[in-house]
N, C-alpha and C. Protein backbone atom coordinates (compact mmCIF):
# COMPACT_ATOMS: atom_id res chain seq x y z
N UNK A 1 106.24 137.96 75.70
CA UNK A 1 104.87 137.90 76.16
C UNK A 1 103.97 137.43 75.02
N UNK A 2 102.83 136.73 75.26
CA UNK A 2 101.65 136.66 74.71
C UNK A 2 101.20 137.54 73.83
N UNK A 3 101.06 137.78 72.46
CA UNK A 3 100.22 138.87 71.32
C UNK A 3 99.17 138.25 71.07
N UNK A 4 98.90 136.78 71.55
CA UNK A 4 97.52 136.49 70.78
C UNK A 4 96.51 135.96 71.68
N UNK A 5 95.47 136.18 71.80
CA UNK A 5 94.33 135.20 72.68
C UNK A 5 94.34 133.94 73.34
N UNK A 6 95.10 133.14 71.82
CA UNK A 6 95.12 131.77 71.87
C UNK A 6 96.24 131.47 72.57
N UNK A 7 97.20 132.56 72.87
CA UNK A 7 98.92 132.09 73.51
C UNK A 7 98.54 132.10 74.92
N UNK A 8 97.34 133.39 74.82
CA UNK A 8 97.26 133.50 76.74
C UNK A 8 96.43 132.60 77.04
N UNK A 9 95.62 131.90 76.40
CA UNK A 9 94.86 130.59 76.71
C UNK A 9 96.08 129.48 77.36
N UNK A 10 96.78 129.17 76.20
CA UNK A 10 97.48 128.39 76.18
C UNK A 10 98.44 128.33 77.45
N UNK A 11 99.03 129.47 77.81
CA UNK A 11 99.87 129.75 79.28
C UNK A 11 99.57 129.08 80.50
N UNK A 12 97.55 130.16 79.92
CA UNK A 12 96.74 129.86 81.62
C UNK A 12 96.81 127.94 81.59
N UNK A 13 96.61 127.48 80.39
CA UNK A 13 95.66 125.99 80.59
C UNK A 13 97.16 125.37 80.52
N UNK A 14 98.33 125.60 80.58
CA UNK A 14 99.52 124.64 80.71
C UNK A 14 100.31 125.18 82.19
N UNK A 15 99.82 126.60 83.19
CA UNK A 15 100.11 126.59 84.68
C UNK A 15 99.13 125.67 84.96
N UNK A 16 98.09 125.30 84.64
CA UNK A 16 96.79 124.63 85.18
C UNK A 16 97.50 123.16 85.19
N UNK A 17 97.89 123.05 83.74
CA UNK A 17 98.25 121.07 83.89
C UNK A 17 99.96 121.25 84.61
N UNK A 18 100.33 122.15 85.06
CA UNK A 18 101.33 122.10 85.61
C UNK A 18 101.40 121.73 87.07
N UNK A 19 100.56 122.42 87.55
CA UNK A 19 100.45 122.05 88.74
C UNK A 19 99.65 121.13 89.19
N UNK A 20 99.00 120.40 88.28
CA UNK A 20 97.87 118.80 88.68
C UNK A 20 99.11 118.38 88.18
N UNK A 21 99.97 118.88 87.76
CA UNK A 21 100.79 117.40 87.50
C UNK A 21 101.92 117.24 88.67
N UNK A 22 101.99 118.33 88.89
CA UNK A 22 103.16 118.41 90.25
C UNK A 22 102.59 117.72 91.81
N UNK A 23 101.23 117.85 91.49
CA UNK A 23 100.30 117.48 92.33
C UNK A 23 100.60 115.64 92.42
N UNK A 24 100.37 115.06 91.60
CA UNK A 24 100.16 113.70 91.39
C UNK A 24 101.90 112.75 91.18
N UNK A 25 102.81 114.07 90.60
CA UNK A 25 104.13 113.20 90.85
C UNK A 25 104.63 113.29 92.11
N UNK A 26 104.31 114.42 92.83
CA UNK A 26 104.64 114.41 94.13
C UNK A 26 104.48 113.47 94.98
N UNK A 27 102.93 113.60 94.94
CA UNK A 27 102.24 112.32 95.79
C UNK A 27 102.73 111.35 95.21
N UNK A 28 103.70 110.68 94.26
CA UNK A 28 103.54 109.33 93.93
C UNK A 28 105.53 109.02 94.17
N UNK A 29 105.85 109.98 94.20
CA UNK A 29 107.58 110.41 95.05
C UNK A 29 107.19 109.71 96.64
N UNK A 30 106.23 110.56 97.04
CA UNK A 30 106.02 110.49 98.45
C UNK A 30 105.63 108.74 98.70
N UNK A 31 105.09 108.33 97.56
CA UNK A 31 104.48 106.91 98.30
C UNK A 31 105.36 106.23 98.24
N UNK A 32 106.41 105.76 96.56
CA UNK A 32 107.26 105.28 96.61
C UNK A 32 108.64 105.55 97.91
N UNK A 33 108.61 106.60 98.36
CA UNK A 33 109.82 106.54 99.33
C UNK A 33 109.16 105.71 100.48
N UNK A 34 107.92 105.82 100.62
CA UNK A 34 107.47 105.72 101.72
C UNK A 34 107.79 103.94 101.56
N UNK A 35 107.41 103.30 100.53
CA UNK A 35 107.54 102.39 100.40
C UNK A 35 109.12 101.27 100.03
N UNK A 36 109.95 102.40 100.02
CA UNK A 36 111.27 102.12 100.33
C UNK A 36 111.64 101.98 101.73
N UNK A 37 111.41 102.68 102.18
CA UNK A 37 111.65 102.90 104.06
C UNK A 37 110.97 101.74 104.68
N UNK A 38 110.42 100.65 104.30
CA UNK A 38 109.49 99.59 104.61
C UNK A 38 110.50 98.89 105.23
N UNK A 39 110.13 98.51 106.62
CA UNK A 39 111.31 97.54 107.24
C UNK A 39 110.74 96.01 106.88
N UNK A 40 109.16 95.89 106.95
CA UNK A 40 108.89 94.82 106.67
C UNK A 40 108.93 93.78 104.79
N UNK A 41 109.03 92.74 104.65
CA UNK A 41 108.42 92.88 103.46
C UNK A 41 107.16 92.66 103.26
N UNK A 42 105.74 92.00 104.78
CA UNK A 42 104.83 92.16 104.00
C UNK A 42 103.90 93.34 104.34
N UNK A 43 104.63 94.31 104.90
CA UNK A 43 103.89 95.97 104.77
C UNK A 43 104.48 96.24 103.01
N UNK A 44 105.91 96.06 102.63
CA UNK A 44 106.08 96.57 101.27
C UNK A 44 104.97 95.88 100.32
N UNK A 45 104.90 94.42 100.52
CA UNK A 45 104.12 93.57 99.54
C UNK A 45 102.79 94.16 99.50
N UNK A 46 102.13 94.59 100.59
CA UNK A 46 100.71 94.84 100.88
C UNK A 46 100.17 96.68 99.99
N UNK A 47 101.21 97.27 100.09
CA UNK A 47 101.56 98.57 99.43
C UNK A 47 102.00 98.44 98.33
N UNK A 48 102.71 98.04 97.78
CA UNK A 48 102.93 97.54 96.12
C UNK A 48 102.10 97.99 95.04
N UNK A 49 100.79 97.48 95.38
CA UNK A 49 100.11 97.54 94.17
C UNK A 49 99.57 98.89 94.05
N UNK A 50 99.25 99.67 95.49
CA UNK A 50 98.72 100.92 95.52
C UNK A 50 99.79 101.59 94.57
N UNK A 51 100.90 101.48 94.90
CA UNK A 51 102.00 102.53 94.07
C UNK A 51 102.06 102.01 92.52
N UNK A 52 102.10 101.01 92.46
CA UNK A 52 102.36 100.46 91.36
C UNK A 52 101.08 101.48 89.84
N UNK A 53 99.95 100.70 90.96
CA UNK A 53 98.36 101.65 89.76
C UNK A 53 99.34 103.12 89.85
N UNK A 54 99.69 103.91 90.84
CA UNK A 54 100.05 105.70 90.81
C UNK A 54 101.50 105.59 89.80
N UNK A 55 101.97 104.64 89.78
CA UNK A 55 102.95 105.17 88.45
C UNK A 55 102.60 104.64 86.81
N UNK A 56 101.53 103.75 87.04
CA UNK A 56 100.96 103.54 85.80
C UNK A 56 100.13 104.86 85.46
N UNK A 57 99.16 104.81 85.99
CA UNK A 57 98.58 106.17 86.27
C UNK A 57 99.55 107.67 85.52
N UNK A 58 100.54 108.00 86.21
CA UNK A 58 101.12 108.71 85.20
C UNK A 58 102.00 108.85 84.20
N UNK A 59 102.18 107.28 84.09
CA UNK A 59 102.67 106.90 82.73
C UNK A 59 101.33 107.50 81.80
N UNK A 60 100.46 107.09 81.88
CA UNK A 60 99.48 107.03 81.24
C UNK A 60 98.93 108.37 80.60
N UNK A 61 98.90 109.37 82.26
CA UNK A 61 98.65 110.55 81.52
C UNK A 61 99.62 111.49 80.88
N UNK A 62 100.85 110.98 80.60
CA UNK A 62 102.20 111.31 80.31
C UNK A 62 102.85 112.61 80.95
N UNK A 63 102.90 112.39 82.71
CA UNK A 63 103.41 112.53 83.85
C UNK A 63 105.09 112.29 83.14
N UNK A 64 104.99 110.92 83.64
CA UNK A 64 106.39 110.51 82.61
C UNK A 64 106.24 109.69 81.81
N UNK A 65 107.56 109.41 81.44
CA UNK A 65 107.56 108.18 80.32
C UNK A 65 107.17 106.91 80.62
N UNK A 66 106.71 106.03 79.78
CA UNK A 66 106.39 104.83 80.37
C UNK A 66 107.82 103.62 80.58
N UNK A 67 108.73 104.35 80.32
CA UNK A 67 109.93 103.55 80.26
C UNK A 67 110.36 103.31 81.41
N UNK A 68 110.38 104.85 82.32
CA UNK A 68 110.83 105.47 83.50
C UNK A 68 109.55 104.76 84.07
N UNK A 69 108.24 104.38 83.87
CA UNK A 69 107.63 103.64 85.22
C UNK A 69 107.81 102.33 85.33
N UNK A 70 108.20 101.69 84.21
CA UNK A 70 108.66 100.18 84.10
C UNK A 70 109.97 99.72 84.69
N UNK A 71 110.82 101.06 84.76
CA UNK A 71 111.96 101.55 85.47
C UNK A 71 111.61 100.63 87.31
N UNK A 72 110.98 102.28 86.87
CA UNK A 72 110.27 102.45 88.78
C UNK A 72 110.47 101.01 89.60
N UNK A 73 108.77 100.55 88.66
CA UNK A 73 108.34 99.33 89.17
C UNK A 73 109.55 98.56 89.06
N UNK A 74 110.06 98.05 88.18
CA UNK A 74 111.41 97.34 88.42
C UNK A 74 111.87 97.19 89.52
N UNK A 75 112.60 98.59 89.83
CA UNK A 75 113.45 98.74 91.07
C UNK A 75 112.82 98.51 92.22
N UNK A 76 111.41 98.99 92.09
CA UNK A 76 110.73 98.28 93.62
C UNK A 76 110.18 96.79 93.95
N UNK A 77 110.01 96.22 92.73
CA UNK A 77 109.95 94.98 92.82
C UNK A 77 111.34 94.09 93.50
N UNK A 78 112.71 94.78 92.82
CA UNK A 78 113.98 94.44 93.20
C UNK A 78 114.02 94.06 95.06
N UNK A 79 113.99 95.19 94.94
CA UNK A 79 113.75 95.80 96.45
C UNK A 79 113.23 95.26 97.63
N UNK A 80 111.45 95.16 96.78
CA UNK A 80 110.91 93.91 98.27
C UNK A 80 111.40 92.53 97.37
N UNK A 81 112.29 91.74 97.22
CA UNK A 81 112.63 90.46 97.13
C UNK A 81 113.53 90.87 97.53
N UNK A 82 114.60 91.85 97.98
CA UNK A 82 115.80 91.70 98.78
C UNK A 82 115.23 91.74 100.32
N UNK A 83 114.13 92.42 100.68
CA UNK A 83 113.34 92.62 101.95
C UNK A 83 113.59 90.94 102.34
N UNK A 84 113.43 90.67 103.54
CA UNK A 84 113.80 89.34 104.48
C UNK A 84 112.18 89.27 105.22
């Protein structure tokens, strides 16, 4: 447990960024699948960029790595050019 002021600060204000962060990778899980399941490619093309800003986005606020969103984007770029 916590002995000092500054540890129980520290607890409360890292459940706090824990869960805005669970908040924003979730939602950005959710868009990308959503944007896998795309039968079309220009519903994927038209959605792209929305997802694209949400994984820069937490590259940025170091959500994750920026390796893993260059990843991401990669693979979804792959993806709609295999789309017909």
């Amino acid at each position: 447990m916590a002995n000092h002021a500054s540890a129980e600060k520290r607890i409360r204000q890292t459940e706090k960024r824990n869960l805005h962060n669970r908040y924003y990778a979730k939602t950005t899980r959710n868009a990308i699948r959503d944007l896998r399941n795309s039968e079309s490619k220009a519903s994927a093309e038209a959605n792209a960029p929305k997802v694209y800003a949400m994984i820069d986005k937490l590259a940025k606020i170091g959500v994750i790595h920026k390796n893993k969103a260059a990843n991401l984007k990669s693979g979804l770029a792959i993806f709609i050019n295999k789309l017909s």
